[in-house]
N, C-alpha and C. Protein backbone atom coordinates (compact mmCIF):
# COMPACT_ATOMS: atom_id res chain seq x y z
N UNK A 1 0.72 -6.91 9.94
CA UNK A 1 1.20 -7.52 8.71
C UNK A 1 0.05 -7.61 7.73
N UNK A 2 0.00 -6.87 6.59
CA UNK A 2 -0.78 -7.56 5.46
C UNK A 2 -0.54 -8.49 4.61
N UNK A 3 -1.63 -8.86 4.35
CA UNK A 3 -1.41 -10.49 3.69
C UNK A 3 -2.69 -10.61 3.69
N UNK A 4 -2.73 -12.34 2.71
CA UNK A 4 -3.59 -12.90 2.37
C UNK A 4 -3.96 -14.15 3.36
N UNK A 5 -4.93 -14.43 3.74
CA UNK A 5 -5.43 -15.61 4.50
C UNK A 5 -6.09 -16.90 3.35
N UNK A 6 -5.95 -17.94 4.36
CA UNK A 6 -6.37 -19.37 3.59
C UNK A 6 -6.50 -20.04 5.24
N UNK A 7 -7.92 -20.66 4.79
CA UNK A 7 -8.41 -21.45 5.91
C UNK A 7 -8.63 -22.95 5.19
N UNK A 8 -8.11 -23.63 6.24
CA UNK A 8 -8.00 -24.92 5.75
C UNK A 8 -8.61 -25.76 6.85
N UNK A 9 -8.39 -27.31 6.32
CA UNK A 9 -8.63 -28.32 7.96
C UNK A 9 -8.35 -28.14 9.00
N UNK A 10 -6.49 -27.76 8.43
CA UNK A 10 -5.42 -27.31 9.67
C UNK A 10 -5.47 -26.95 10.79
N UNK A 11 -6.15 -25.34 10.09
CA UNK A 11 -6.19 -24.02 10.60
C UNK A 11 -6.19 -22.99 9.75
N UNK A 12 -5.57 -21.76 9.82
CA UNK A 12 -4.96 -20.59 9.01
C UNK A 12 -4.07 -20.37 8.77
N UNK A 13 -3.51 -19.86 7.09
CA UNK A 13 -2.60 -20.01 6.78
C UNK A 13 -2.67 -18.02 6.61
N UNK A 14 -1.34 -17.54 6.85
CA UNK A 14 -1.63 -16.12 6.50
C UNK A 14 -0.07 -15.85 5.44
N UNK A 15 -0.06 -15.36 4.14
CA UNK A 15 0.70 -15.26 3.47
C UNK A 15 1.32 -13.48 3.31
N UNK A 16 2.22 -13.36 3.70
CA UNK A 16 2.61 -11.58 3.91
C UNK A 16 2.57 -11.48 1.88
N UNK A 17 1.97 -10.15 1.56
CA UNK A 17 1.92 -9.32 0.38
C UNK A 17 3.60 -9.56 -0.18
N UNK A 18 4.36 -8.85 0.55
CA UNK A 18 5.51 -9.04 0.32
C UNK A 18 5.73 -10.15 -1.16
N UNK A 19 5.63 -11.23 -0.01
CA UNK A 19 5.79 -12.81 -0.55
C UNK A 19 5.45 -12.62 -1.93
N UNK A 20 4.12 -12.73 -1.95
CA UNK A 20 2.94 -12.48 -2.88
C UNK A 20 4.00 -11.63 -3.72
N UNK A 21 4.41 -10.60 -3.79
CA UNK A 21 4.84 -9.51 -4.89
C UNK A 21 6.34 -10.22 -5.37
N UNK A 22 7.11 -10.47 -4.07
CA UNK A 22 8.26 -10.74 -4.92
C UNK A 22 8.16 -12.76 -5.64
N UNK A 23 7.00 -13.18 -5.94
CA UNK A 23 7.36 -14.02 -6.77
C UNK A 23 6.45 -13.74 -7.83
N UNK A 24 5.51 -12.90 -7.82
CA UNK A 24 4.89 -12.28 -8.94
C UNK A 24 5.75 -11.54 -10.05
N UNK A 25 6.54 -10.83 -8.93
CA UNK A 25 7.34 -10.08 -9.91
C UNK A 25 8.75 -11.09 -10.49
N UNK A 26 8.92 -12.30 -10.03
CA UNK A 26 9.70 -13.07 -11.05
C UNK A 26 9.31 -13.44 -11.96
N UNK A 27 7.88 -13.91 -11.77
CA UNK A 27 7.03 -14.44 -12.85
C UNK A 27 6.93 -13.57 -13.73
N UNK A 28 6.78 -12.66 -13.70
CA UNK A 28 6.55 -11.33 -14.43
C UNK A 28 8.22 -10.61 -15.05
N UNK A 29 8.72 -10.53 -14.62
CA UNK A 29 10.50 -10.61 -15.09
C UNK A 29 10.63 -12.22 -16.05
N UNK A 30 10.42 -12.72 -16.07
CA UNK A 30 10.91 -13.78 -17.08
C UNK A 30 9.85 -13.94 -18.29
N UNK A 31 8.88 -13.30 -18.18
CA UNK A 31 7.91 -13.04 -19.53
C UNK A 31 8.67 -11.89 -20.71
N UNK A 32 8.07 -12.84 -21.85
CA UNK A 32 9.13 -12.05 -23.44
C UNK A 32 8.11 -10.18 -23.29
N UNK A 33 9.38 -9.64 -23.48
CA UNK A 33 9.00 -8.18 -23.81
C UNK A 33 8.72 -7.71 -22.36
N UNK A 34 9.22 -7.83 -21.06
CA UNK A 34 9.14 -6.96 -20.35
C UNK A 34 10.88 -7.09 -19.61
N UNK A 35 11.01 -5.78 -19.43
CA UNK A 35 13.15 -5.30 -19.15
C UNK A 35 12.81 -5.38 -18.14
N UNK A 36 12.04 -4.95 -17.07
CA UNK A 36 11.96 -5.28 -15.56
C UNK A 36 10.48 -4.48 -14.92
N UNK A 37 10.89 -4.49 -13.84
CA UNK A 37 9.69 -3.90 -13.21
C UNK A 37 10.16 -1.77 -13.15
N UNK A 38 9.26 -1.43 -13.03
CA UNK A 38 9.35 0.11 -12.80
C UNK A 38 8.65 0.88 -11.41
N UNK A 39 10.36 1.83 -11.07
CA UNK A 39 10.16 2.45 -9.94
C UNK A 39 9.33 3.66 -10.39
N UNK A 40 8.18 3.84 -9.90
CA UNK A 40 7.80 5.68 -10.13
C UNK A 40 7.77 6.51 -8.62
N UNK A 41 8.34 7.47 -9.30
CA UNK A 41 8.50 8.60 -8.10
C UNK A 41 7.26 9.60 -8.28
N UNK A 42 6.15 9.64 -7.53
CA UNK A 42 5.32 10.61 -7.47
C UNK A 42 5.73 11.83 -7.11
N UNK A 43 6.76 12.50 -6.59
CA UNK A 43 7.17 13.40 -6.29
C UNK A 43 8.10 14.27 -7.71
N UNK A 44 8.54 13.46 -8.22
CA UNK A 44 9.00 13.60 -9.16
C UNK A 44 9.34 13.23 -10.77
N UNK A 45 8.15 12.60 -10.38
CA UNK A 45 7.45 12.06 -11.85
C UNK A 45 8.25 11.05 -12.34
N UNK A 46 9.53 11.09 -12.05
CA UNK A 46 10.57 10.03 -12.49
C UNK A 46 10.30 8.59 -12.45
N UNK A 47 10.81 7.65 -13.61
CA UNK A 47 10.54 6.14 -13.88
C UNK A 47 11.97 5.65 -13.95
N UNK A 48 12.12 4.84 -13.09
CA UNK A 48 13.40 4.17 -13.35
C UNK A 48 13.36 2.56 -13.23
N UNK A 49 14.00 1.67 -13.65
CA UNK A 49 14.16 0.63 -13.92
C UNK A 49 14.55 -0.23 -12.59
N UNK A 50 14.14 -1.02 -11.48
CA UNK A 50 14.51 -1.85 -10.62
C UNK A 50 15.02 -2.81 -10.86
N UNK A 51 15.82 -2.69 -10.19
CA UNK A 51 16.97 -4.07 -9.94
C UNK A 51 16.26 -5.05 -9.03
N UNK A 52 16.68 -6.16 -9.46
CA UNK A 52 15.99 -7.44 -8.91
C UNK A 52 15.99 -7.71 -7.23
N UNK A 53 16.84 -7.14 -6.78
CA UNK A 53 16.22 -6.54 -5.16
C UNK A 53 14.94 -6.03 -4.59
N UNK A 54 14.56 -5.18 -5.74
CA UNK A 54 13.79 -4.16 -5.15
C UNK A 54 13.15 -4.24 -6.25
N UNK A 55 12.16 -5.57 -7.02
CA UNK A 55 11.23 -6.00 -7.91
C UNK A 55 10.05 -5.61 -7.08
N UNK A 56 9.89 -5.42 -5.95
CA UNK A 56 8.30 -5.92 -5.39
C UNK A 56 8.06 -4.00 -5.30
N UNK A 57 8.71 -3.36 -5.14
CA UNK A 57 8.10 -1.65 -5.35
C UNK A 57 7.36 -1.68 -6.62
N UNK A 58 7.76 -2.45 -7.52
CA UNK A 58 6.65 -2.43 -8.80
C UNK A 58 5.61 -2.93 -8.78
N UNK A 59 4.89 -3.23 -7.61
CA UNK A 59 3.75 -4.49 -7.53
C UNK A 59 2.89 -3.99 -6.38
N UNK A 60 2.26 -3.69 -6.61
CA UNK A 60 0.88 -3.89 -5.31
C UNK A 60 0.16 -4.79 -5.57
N UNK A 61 -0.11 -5.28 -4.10
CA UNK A 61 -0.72 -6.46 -3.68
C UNK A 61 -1.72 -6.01 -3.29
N UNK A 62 -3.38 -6.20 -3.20
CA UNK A 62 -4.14 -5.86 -2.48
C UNK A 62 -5.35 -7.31 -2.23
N UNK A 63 -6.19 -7.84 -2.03
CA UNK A 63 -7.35 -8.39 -1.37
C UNK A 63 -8.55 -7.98 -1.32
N UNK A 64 -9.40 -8.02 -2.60
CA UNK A 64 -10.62 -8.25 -2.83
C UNK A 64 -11.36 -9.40 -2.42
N UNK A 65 -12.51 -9.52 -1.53
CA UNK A 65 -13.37 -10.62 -1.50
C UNK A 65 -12.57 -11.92 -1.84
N UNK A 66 -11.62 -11.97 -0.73
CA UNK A 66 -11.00 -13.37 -0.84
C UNK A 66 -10.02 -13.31 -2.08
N UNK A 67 -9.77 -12.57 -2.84
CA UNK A 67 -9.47 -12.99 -4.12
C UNK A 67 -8.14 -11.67 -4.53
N UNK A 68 -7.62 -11.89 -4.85
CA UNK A 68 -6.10 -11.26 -5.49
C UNK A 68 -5.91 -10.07 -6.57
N UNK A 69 -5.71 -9.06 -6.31
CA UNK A 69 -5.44 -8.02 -7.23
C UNK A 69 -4.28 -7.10 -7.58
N UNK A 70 -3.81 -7.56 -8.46
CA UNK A 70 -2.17 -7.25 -8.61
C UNK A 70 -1.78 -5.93 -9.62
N UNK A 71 -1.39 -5.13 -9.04
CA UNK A 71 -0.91 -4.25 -9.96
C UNK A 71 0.60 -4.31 -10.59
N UNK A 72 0.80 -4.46 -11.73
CA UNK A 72 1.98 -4.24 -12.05
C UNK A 72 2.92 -2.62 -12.96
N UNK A 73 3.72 -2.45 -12.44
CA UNK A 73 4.20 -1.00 -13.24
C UNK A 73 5.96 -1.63 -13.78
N UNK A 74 5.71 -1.89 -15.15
CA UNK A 74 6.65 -2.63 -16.20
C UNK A 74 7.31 -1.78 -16.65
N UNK A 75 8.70 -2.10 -17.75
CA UNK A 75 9.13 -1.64 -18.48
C UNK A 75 8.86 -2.58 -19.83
N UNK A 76 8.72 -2.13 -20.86
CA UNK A 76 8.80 -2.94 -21.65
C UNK A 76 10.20 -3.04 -23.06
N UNK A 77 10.02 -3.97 -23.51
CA UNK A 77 11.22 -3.72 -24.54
C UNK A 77 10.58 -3.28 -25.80
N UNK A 78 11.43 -2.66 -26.43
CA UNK A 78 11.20 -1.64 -27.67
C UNK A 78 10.92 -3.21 -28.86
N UNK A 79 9.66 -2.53 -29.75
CA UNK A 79 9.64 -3.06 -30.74
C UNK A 79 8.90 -4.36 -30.41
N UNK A 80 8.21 -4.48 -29.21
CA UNK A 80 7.44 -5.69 -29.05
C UNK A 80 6.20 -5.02 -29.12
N UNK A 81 4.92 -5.85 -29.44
CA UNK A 81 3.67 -5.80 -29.02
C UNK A 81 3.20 -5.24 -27.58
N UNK A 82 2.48 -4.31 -26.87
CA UNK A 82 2.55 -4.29 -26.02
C UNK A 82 1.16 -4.82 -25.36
N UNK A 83 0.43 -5.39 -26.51
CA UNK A 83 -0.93 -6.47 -26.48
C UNK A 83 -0.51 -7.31 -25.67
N UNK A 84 0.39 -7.94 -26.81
CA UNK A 84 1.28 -9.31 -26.31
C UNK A 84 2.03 -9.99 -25.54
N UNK A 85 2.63 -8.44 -24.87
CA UNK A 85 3.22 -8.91 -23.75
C UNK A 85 2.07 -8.75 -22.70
N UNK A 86 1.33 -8.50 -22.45
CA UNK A 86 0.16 -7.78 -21.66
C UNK A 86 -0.67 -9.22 -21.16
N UNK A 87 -0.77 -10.19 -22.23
CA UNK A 87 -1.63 -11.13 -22.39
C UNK A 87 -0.86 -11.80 -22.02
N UNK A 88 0.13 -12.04 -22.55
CA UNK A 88 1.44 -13.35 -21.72
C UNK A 88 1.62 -13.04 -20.22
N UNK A 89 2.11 -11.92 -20.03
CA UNK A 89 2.16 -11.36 -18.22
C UNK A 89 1.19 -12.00 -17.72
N UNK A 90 -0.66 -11.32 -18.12
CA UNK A 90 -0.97 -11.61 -17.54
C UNK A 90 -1.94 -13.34 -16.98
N UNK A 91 -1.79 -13.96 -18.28
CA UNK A 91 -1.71 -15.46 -18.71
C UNK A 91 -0.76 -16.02 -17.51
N UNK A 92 0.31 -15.79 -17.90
CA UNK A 92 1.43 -16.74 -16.86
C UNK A 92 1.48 -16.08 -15.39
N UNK A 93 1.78 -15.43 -14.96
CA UNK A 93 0.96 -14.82 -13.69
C UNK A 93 0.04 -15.21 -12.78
N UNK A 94 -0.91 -15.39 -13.74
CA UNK A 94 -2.38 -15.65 -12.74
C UNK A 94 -2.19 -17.33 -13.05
N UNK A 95 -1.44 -17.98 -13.86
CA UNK A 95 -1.31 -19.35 -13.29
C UNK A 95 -0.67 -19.80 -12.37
N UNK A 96 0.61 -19.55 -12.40
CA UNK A 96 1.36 -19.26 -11.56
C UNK A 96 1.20 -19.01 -10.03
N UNK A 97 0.85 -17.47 -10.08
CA UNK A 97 0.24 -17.30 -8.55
C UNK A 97 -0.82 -18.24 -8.09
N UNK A 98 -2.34 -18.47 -8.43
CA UNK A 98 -2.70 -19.12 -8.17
C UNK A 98 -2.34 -20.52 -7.96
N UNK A 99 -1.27 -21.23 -8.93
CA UNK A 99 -1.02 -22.66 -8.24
C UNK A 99 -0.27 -22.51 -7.30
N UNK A 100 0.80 -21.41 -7.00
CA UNK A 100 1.87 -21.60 -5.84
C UNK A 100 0.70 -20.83 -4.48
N UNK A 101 -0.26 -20.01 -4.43
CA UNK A 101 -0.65 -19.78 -3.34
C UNK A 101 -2.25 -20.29 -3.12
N UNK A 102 -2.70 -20.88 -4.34
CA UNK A 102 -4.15 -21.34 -3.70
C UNK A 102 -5.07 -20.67 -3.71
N UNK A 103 -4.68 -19.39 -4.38
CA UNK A 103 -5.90 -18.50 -3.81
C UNK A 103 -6.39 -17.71 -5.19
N UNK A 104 -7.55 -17.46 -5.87
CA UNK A 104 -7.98 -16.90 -6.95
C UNK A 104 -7.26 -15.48 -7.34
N UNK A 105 -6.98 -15.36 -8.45
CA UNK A 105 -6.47 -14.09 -9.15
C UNK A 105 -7.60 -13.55 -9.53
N UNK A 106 -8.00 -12.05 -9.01
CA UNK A 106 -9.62 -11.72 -9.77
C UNK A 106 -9.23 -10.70 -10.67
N UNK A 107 -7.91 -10.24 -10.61
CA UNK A 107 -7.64 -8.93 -11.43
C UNK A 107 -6.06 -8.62 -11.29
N UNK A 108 -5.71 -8.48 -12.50
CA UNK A 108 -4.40 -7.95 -13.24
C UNK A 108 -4.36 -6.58 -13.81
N UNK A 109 -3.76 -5.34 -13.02
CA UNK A 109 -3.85 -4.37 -13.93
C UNK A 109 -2.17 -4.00 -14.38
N UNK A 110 -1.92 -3.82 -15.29
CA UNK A 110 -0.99 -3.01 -16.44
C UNK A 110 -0.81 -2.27 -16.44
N UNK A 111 0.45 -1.76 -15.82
CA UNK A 111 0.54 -0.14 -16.01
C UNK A 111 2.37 -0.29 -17.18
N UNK A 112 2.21 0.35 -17.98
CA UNK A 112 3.52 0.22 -19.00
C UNK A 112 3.73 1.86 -18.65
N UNK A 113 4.98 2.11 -18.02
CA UNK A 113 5.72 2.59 -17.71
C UNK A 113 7.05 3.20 -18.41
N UNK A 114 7.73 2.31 -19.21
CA UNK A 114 8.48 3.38 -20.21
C UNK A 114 8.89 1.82 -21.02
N UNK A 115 9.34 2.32 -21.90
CA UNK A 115 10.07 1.59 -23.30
C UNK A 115 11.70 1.53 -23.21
N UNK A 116 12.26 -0.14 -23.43
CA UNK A 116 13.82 0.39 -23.10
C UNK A 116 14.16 -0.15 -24.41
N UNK A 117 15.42 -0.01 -24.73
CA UNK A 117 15.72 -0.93 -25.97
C UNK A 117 16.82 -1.94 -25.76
N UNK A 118 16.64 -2.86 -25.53
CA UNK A 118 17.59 -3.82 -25.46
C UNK A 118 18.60 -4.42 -26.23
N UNK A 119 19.83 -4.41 -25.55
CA UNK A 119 20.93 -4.64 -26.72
C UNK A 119 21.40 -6.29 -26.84
């Protein structure tokens, strides 16, 4: 199982990636200017839009020196900033994660993936 560890008084706490991705990626779904997370097919170059099942294929989780590194691959909505949403994602995110798991955010990367237009 990968995951993140936390040592406490207790003992050890071990948190599966999984976890980690699918509440990142809510946090990240309810920020202005992003339509959802994005599937890419390396095989076929294709980008498609995930359904809230299958939010955490947009997210790698990985573990630097104790510390949290999240990739995200977005869609964004047409006609927004894509500064702005970039900075909000990654603003609310790394508060977020860090208060619900305890454990430092050292890096947020951005990957914008395609443009939708929302009706």
């Amino acid at each position: 199982m990968k995951g993140s560890s936390l040592n406490t008084h207790l003992g050890s706490i071990t948190i599966n990636n999984e976890v980690i991705a699918q509440y990142a990626g809510t946090v990240a779904v309810e920020c202005f200017g992003i339509v959802g997370m994005a599937g890419v097919s390396v095989k076929d170059g294709l980008v498609r839009l995930l359904k809230k099942d299958n939010i955490t294929r947009g997210i790698n989780v990985s573990v630097e020196n104790n510390k949290l590194v999240l990739d995200f691959h977005v869609i964004v909505a047409y006609g927004v900033s894509i500064n702005a949403v970039a900075e909000n994602l990654t603003s609310n995110v790394k508060y977020k994660v860090e208060e619900f798991m305890g454990v430092k955010v050292e890096k947020i990367n951005i990957f914008v993936e395609g443009v939708r237009v929302i009706d």
